[in-house]
PDB file of N, CA and C in Angstrom:
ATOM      1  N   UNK A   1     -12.560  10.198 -11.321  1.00  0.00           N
ATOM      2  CA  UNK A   1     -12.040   9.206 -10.397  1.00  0.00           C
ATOM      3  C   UNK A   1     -12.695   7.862 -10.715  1.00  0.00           C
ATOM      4  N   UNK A   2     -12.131   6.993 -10.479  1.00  0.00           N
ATOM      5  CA  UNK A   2     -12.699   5.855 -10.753  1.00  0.00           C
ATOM      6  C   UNK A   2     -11.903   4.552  -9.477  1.00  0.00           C
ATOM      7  N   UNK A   3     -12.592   3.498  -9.179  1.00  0.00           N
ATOM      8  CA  UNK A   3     -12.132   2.573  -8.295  1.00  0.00           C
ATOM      9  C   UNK A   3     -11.190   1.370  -9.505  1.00  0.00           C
ATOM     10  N   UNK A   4     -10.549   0.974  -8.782  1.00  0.00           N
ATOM     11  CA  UNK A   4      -9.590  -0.155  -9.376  1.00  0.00           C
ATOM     12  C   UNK A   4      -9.345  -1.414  -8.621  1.00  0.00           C
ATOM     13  N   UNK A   5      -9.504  -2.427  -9.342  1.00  0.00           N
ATOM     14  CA  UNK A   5      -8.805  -3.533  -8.349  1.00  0.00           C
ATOM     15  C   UNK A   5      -7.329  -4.013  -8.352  1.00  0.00           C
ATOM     16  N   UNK A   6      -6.877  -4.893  -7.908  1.00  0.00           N
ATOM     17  CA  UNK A   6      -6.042  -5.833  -8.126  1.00  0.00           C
ATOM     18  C   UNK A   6      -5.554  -5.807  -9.407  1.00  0.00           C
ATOM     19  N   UNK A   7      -5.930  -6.592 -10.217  1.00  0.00           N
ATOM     20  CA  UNK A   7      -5.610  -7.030 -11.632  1.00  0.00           C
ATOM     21  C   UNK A   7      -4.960  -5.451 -12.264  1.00  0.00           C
ATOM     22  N   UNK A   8      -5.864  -4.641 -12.339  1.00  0.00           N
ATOM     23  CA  UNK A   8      -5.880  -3.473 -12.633  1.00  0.00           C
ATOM     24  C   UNK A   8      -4.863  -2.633 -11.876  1.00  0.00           C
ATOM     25  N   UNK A   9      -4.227  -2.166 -11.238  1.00  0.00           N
ATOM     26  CA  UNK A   9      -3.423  -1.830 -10.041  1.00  0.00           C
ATOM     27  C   UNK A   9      -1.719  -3.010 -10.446  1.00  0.00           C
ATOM     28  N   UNK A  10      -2.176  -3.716 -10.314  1.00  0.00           N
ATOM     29  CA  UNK A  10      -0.972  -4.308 -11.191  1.00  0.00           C
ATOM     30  C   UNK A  10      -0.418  -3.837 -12.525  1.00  0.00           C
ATOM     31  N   UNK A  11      -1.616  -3.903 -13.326  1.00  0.00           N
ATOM     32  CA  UNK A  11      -0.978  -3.530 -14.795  1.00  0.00           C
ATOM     33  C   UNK A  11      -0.859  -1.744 -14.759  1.00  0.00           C
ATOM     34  N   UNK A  12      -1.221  -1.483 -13.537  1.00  0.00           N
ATOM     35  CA  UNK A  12      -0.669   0.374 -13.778  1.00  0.00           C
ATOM     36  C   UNK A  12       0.821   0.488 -12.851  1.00  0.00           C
ATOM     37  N   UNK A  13       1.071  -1.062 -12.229  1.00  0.00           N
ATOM     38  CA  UNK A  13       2.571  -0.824 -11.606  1.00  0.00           C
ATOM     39  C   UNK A  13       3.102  -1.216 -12.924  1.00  0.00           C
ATOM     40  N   UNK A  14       2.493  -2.501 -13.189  1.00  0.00           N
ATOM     41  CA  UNK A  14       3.952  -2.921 -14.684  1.00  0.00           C
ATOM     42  C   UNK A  14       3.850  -1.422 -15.538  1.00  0.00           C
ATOM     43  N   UNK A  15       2.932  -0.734 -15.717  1.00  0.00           N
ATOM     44  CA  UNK A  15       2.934   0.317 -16.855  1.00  0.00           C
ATOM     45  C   UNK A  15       3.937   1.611 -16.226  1.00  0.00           C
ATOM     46  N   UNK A  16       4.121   1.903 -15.009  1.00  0.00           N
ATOM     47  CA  UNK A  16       5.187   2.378 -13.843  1.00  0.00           C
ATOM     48  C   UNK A  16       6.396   2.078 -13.931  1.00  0.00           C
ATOM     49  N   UNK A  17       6.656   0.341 -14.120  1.00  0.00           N
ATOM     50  CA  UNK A  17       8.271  -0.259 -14.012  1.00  0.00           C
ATOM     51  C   UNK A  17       8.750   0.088 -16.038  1.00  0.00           C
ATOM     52  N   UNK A  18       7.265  -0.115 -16.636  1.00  0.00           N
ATOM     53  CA  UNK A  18       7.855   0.408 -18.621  1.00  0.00           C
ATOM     54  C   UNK A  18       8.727   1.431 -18.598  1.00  0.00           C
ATOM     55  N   UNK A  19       7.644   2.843 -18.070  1.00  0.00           N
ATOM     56  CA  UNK A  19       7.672   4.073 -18.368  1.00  0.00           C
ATOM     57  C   UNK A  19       8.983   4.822 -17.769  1.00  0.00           C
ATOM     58  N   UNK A  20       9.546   3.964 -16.446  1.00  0.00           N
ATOM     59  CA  UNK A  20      10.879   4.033 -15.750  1.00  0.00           C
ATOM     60  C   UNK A  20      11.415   3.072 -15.331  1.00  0.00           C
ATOM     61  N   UNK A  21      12.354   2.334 -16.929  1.00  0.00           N
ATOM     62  CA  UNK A  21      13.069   1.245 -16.535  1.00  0.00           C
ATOM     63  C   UNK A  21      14.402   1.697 -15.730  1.00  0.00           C
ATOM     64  N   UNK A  22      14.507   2.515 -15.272  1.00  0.00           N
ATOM     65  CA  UNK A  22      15.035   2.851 -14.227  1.00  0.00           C
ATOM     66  C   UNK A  22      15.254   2.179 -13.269  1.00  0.00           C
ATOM     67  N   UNK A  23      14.007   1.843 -12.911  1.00  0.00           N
ATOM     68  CA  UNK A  23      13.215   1.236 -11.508  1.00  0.00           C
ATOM     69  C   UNK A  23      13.789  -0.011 -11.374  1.00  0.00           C
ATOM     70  N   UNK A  24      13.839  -0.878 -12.781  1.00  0.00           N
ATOM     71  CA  UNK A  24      14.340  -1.984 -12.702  1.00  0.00           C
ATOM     72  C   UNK A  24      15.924  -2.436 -12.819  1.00  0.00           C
ATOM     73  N   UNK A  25      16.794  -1.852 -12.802  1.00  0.00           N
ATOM     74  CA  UNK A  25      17.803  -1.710 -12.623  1.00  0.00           C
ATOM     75  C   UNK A  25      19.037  -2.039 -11.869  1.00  0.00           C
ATOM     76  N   UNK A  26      18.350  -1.456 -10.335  1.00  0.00           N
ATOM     77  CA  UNK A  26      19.395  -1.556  -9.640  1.00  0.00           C
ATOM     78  C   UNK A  26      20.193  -3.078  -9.177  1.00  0.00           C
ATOM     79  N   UNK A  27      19.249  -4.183  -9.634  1.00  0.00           N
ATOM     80  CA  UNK A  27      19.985  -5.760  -9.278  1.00  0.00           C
ATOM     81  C   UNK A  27      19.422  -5.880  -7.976  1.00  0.00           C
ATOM     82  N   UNK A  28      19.476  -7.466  -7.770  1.00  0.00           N
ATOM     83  CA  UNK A  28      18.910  -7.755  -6.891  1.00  0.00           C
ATOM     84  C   UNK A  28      19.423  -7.648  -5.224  1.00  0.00           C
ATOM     85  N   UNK A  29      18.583  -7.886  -4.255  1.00  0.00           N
ATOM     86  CA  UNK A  29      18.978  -7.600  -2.975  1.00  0.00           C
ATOM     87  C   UNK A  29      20.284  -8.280  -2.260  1.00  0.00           C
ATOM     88  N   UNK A  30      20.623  -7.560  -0.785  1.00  0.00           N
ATOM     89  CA  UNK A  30      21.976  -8.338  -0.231  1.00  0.00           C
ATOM     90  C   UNK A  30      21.257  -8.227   1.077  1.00  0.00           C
ATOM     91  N   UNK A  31      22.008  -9.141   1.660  1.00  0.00           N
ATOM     92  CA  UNK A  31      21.181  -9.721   2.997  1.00  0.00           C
ATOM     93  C   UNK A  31      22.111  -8.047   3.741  1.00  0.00           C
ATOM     94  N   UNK A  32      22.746  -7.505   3.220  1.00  0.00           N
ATOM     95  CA  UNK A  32      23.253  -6.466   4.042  1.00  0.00           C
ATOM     96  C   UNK A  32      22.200  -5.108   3.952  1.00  0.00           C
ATOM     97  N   UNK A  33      21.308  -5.071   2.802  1.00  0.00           N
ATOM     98  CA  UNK A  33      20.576  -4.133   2.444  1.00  0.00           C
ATOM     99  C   UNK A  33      19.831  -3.595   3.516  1.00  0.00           C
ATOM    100  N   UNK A  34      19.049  -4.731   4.290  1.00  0.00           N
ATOM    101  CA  UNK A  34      18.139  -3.969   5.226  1.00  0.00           C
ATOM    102  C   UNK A  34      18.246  -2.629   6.000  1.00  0.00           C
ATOM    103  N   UNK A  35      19.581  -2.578   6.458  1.00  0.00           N
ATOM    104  CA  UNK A  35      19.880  -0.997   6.906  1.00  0.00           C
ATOM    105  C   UNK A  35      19.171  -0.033   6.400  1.00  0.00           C
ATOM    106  N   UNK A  36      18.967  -0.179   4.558  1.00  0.00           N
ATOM    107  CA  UNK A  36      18.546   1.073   4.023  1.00  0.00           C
ATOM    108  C   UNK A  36      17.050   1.197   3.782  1.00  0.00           C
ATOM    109  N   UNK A  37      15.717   0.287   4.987  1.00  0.00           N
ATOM    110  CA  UNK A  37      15.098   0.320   4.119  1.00  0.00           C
ATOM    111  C   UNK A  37      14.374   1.279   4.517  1.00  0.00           C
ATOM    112  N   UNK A  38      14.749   2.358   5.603  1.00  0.00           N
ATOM    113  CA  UNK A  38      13.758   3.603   5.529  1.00  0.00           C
ATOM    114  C   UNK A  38      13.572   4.762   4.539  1.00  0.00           C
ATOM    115  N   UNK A  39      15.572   4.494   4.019  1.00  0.00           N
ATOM    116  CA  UNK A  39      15.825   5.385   3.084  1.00  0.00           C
ATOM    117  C   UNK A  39      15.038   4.979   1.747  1.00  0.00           C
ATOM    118  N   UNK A  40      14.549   3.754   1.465  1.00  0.00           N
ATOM    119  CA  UNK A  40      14.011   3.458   0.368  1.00  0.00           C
ATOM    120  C   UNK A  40      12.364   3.573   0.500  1.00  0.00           C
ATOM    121  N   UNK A  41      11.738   3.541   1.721  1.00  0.00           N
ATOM    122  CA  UNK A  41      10.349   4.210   2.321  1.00  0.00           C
ATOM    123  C   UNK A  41      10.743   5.504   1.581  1.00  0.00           C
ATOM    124  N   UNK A  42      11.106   6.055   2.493  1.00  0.00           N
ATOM    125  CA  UNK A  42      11.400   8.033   2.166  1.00  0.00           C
ATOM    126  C   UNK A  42      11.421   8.155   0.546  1.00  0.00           C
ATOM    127  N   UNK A  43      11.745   7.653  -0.259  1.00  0.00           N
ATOM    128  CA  UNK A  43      11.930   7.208  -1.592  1.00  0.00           C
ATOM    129  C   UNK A  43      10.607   7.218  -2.325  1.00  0.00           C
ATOM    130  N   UNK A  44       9.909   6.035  -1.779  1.00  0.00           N
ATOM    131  CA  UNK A  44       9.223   5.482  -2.613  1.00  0.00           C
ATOM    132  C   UNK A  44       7.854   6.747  -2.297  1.00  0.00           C
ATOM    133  N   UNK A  45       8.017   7.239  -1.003  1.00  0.00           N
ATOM    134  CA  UNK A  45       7.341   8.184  -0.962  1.00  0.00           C
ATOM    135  C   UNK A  45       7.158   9.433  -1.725  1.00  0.00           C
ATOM    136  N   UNK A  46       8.678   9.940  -1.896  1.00  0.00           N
ATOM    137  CA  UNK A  46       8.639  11.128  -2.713  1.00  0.00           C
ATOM    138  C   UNK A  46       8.309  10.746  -4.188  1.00  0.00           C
ATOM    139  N   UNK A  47       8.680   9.908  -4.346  1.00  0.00           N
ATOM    140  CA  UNK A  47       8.125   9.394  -5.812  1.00  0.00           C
ATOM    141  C   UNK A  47       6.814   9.392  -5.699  1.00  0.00           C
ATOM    142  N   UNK A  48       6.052   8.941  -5.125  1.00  0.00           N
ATOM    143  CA  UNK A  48       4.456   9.051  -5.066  1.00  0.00           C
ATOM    144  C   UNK A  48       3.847   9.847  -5.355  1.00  0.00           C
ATOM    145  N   UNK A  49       4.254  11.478  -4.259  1.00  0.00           N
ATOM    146  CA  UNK A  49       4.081  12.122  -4.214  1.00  0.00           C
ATOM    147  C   UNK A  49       4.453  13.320  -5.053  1.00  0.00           C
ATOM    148  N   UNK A  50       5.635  13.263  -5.628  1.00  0.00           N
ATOM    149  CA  UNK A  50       6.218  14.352  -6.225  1.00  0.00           C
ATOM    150  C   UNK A  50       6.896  13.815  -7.975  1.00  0.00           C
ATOM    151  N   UNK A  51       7.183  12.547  -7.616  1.00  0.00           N
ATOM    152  CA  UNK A  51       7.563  12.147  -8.992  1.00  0.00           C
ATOM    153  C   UNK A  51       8.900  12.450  -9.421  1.00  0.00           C
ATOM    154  N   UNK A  52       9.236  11.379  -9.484  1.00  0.00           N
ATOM    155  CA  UNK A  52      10.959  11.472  -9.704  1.00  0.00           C
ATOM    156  C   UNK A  52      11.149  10.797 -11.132  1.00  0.00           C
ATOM    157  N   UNK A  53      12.144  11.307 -11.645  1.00  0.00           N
ATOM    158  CA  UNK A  53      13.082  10.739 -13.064  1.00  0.00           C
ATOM    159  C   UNK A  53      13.982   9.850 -12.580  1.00  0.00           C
ATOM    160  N   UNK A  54      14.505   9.752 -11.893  1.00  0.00           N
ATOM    161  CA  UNK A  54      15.743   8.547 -11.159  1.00  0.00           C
ATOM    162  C   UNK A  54      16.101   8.588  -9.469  1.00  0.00           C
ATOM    163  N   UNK A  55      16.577   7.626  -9.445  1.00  0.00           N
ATOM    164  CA  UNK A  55      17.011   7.249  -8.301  1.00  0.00           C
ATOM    165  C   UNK A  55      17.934   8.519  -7.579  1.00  0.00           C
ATOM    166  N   UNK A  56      18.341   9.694  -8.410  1.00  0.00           N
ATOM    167  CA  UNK A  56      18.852  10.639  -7.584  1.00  0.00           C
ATOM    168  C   UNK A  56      19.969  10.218  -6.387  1.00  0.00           C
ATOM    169  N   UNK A  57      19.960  11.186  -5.421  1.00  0.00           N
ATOM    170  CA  UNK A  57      21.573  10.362  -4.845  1.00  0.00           C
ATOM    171  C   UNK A  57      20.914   9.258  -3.650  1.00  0.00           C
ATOM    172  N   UNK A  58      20.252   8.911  -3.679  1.00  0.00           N
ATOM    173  CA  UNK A  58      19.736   7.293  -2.668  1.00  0.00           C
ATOM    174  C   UNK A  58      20.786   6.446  -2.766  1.00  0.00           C
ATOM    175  N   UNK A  59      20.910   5.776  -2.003  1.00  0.00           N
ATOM    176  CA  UNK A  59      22.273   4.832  -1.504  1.00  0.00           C
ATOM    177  C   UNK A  59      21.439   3.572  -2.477  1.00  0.00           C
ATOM    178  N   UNK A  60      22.667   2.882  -2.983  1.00  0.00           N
ATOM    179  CA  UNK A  60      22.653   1.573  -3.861  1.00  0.00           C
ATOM    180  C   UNK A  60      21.688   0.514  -3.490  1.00  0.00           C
ATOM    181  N   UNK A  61      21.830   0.532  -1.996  1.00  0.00           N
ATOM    182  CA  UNK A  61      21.096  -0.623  -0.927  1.00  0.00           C
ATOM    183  C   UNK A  61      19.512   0.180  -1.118  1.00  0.00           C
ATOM    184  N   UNK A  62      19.041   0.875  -0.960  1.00  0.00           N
ATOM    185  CA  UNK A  62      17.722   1.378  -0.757  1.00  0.00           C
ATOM    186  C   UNK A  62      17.308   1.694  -2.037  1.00  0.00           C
ATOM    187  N   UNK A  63      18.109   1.710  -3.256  1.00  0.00           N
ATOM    188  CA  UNK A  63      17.652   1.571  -4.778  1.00  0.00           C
ATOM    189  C   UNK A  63      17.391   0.341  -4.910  1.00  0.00           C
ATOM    190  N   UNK A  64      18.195  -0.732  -4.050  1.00  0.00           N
ATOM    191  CA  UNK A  64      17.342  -2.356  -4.335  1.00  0.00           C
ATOM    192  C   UNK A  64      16.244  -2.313  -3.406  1.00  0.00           C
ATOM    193  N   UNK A  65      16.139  -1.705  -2.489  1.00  0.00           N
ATOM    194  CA  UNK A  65      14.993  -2.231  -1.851  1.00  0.00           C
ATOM    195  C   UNK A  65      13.601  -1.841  -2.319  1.00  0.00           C
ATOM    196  N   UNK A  66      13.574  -0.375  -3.019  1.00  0.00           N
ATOM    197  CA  UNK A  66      12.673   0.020  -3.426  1.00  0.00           C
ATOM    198  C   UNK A  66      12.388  -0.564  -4.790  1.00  0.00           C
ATOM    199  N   UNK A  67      13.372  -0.951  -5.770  1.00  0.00           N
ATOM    200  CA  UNK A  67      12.957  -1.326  -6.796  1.00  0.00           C
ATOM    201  C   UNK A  67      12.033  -3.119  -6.437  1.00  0.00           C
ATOM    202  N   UNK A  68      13.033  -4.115  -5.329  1.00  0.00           N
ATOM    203  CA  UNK A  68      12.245  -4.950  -5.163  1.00  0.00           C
ATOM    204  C   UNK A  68      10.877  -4.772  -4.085  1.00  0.00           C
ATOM    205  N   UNK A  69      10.626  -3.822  -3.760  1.00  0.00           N
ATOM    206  CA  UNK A  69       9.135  -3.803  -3.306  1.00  0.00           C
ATOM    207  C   UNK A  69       8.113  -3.457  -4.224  1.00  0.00           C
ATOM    208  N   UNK A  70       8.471  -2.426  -5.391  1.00  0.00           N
ATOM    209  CA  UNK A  70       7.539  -2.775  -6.155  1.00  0.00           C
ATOM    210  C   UNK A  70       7.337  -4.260  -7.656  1.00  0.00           C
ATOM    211  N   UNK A  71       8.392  -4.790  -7.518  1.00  0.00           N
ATOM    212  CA  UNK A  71       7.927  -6.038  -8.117  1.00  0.00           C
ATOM    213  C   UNK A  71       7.628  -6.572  -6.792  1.00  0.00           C
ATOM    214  N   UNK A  72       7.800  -6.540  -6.032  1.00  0.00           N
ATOM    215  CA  UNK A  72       7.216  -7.856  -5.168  1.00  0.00           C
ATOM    216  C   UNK A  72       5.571  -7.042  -4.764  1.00  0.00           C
ATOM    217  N   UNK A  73       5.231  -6.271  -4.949  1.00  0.00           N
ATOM    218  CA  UNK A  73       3.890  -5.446  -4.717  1.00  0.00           C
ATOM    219  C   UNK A  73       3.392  -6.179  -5.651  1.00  0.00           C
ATOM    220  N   UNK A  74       3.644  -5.795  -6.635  1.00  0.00           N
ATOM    221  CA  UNK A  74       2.945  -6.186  -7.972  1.00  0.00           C
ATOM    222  C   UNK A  74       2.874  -7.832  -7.949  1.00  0.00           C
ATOM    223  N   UNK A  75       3.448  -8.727  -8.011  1.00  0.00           N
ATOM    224  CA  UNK A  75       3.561  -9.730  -7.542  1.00  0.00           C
ATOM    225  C   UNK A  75       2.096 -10.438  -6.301  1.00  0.00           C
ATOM    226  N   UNK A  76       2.581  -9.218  -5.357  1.00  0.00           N
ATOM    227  CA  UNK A  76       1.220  -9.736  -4.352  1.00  0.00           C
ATOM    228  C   UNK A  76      -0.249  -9.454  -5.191  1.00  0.00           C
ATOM    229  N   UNK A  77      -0.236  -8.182  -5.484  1.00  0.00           N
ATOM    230  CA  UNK A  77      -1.496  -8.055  -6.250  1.00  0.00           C
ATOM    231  C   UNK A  77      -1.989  -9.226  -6.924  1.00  0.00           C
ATOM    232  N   UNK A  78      -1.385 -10.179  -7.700  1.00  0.00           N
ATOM    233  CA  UNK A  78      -1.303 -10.963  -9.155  1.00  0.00           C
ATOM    234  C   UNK A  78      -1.922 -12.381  -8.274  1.00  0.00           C
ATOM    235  N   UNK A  79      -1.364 -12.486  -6.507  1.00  0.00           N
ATOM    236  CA  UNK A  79      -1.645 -13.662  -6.188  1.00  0.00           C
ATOM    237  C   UNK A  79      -3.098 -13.750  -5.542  1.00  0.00           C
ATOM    238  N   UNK A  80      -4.123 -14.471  -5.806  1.00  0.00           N
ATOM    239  CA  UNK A  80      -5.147 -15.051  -5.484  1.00  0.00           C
ATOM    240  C   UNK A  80      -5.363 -14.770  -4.237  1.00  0.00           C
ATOM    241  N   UNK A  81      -4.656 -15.206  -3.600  1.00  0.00           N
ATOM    242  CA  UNK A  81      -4.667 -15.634  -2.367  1.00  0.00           C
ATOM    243  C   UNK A  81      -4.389 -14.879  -1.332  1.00  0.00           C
ATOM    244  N   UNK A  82      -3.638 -13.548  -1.548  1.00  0.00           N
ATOM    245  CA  UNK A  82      -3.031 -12.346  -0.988  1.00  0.00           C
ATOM    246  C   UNK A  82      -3.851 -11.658  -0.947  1.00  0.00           C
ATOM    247  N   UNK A  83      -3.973 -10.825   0.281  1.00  0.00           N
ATOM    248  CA  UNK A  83      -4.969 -10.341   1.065  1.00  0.00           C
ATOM    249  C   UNK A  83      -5.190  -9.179  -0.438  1.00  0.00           C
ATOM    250  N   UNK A  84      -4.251  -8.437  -0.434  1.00  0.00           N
ATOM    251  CA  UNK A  84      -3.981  -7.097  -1.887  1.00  0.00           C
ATOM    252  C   UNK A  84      -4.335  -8.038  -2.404  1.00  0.00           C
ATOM    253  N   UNK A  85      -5.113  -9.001  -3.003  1.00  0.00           N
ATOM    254  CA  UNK A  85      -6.008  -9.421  -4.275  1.00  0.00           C
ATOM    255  C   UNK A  85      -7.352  -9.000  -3.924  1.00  0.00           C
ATOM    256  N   UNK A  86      -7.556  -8.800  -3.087  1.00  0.00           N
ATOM    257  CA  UNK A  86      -9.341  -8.598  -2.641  1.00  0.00           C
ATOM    258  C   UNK A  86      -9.339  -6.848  -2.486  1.00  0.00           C
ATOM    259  N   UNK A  87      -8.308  -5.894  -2.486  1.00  0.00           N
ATOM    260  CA  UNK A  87      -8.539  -4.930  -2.232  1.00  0.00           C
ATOM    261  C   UNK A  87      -8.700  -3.698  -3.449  1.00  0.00           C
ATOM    262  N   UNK A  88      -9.507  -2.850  -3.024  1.00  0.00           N
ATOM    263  CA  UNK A  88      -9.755  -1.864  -4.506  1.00  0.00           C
ATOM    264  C   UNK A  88      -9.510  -0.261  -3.784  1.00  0.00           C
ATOM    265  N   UNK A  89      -8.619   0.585  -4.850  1.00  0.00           N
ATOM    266  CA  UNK A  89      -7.877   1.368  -4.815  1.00  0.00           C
ATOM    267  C   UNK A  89      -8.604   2.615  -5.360  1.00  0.00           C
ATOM    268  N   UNK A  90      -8.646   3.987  -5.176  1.00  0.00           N
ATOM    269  CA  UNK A  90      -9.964   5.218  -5.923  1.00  0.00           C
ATOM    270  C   UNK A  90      -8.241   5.952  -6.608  1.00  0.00           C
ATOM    271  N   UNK A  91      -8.277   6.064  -8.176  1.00  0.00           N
ATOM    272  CA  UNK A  91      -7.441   6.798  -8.807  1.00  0.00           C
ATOM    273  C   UNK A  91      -8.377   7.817  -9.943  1.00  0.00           C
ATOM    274  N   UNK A  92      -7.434   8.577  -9.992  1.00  0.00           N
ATOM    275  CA  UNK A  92      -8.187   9.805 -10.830  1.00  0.00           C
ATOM    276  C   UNK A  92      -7.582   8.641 -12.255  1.00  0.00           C
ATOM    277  N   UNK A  93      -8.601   8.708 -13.137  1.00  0.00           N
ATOM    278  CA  UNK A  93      -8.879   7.946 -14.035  1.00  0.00           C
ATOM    279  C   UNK A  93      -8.688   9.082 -15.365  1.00  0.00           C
ATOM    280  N   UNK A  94      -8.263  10.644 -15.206  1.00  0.00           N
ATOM    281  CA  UNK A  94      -7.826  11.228 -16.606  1.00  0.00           C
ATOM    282  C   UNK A  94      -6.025  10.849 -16.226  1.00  0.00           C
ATOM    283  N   UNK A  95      -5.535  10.721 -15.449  1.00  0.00           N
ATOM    284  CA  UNK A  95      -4.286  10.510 -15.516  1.00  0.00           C
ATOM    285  C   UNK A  95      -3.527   9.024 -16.394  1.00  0.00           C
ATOM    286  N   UNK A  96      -2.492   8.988 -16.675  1.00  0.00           N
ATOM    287  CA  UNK A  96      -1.732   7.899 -17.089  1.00  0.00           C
ATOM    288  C   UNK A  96      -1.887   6.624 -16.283  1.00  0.00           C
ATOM    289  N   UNK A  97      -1.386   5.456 -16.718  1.00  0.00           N
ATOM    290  CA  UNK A  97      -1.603   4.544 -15.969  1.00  0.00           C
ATOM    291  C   UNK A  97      -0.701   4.590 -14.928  1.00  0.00           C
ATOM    292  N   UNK A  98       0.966   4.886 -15.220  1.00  0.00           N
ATOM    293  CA  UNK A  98       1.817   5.248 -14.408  1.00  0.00           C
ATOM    294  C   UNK A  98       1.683   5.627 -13.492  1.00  0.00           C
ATOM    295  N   UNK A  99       0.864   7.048 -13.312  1.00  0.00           N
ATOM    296  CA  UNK A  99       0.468   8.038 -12.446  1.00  0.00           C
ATOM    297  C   UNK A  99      -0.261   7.491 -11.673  1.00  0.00           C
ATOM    298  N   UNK A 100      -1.162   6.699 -12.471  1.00  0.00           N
ATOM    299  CA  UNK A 100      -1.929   5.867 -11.481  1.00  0.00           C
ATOM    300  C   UNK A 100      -1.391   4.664  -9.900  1.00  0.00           C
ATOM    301  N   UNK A 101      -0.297   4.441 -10.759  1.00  0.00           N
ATOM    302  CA  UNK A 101       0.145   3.550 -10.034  1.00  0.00           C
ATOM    303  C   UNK A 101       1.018   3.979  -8.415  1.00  0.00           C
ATOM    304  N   UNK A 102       1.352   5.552  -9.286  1.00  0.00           N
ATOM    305  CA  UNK A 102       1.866   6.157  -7.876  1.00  0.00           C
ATOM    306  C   UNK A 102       0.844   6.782  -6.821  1.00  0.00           C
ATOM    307  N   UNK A 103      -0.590   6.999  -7.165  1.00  0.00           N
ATOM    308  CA  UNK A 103      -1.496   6.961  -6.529  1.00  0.00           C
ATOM    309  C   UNK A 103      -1.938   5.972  -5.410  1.00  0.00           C
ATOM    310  N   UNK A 104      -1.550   4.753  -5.890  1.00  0.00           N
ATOM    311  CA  UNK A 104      -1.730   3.478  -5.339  1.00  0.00           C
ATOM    312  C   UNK A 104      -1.075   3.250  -4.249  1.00  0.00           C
ATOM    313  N   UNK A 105       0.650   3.635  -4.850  1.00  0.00           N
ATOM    314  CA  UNK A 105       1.915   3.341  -3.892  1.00  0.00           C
ATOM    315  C   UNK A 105       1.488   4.102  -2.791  1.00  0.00           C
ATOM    316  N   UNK A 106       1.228   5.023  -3.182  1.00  0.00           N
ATOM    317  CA  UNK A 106       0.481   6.389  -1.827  1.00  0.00           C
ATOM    318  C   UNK A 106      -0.217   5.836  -1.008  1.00  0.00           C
ATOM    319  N   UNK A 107      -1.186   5.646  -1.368  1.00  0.00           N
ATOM    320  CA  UNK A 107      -2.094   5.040  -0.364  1.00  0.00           C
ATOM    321  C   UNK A 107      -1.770   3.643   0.205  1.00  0.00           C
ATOM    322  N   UNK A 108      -0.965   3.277  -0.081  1.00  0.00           N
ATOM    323  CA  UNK A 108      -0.557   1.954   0.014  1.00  0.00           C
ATOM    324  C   UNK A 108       0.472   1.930   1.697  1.00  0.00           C
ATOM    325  N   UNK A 109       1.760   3.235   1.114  1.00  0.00           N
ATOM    326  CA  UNK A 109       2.186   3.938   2.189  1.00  0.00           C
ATOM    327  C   UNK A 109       1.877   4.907   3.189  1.00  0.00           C
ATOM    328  N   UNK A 110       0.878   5.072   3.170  1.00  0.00           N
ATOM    329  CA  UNK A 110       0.261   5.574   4.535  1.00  0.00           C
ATOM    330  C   UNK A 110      -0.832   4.618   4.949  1.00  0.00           C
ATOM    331  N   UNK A 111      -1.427   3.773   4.463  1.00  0.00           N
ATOM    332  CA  UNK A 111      -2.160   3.072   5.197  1.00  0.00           C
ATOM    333  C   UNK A 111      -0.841   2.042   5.906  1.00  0.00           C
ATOM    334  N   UNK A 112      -0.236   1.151   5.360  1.00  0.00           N
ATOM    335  CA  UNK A 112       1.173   0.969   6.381  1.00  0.00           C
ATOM    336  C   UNK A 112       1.534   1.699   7.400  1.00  0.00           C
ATOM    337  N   UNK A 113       1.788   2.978   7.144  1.00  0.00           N
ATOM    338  CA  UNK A 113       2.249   3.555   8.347  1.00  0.00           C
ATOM    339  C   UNK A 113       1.890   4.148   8.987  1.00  0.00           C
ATOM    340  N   UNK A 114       0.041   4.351   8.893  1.00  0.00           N
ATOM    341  CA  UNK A 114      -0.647   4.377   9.714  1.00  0.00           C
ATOM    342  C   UNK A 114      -1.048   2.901  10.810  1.00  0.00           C
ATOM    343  N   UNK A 115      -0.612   1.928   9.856  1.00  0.00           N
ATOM    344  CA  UNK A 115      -0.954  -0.094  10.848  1.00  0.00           C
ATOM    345  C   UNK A 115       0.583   0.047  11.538  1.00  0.00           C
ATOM    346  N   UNK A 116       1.341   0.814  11.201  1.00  0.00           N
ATOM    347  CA  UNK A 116       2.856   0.274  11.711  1.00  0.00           C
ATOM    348  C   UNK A 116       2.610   1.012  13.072  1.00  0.00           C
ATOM    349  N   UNK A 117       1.870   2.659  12.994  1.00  0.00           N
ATOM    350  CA  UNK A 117       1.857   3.171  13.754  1.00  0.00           C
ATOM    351  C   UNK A 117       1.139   2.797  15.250  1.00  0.00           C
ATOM    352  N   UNK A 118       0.295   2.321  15.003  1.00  0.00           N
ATOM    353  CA  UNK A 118      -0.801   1.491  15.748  1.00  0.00           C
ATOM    354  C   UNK A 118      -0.806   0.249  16.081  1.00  0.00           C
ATOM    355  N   UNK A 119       0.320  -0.293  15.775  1.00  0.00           N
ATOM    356  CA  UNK A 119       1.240  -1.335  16.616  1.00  0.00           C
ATOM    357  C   UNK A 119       1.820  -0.542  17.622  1.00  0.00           C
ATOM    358  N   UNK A 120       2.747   0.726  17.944  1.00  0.00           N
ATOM    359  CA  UNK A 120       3.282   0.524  18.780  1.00  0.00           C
ATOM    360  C   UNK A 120       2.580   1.541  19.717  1.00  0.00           C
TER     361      UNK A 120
END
């Protein structure tokens, strides 16, 4: 295991969006998309967790949403100034970088929905 930051955590999402240009694919968002974005949570989850080859049957709208949350993740990581620039991530360090990155998304999604939870 090893800790990771920012910088690092980024280049194991870009090494994530290489390894499944898949991901990058689906085109960009529609102001109609939002409907789908639990279905693209539920998504990004099983991918985390279980690891997917494609988008499988997920609705079009929640294939954009998930593909733009992780560039826009990656994105936050990269900025200075974003809170995810100061934060460091524990990944098993014999795995791929990829793998790594879905480690990240993991923890990434339950600490969310553990803060989402604790809002209400």
């Amino acid at each position: 295991m090893k800790t990771v930051n920012a910088e690092q955590a980024a280049e194991s999402i870009f090494a994530l969006l290489k390894a499944n240009p898949w991901l990058n694919k689906p085109g960009l968002m529609t102001e109609n998309d939002y409907h789908a974005k639990d279905e693209a949570i539920l998504f990004l989850q099983r991918m985390a967790i279980h690891g997917v080859n494609g988008f499988g049957d997920i609705s079009e709208p929640a294939q954009r949403i998930a593909s733009g949350f992780l560039l826009d993740f990656m994105s936050k990581l990269m900025q200075p100034e974003h809170l995810l620039n100061r934060k460091t991530w524990l990944v098993d360090d014999s795995k791929p970088m990829a793998d790594q990155a879905l480690q990240i998304i993991a923890a990434e999604l339950v600490e969310n929905h553990l803060r989402s939870q604790d809002l209400h």
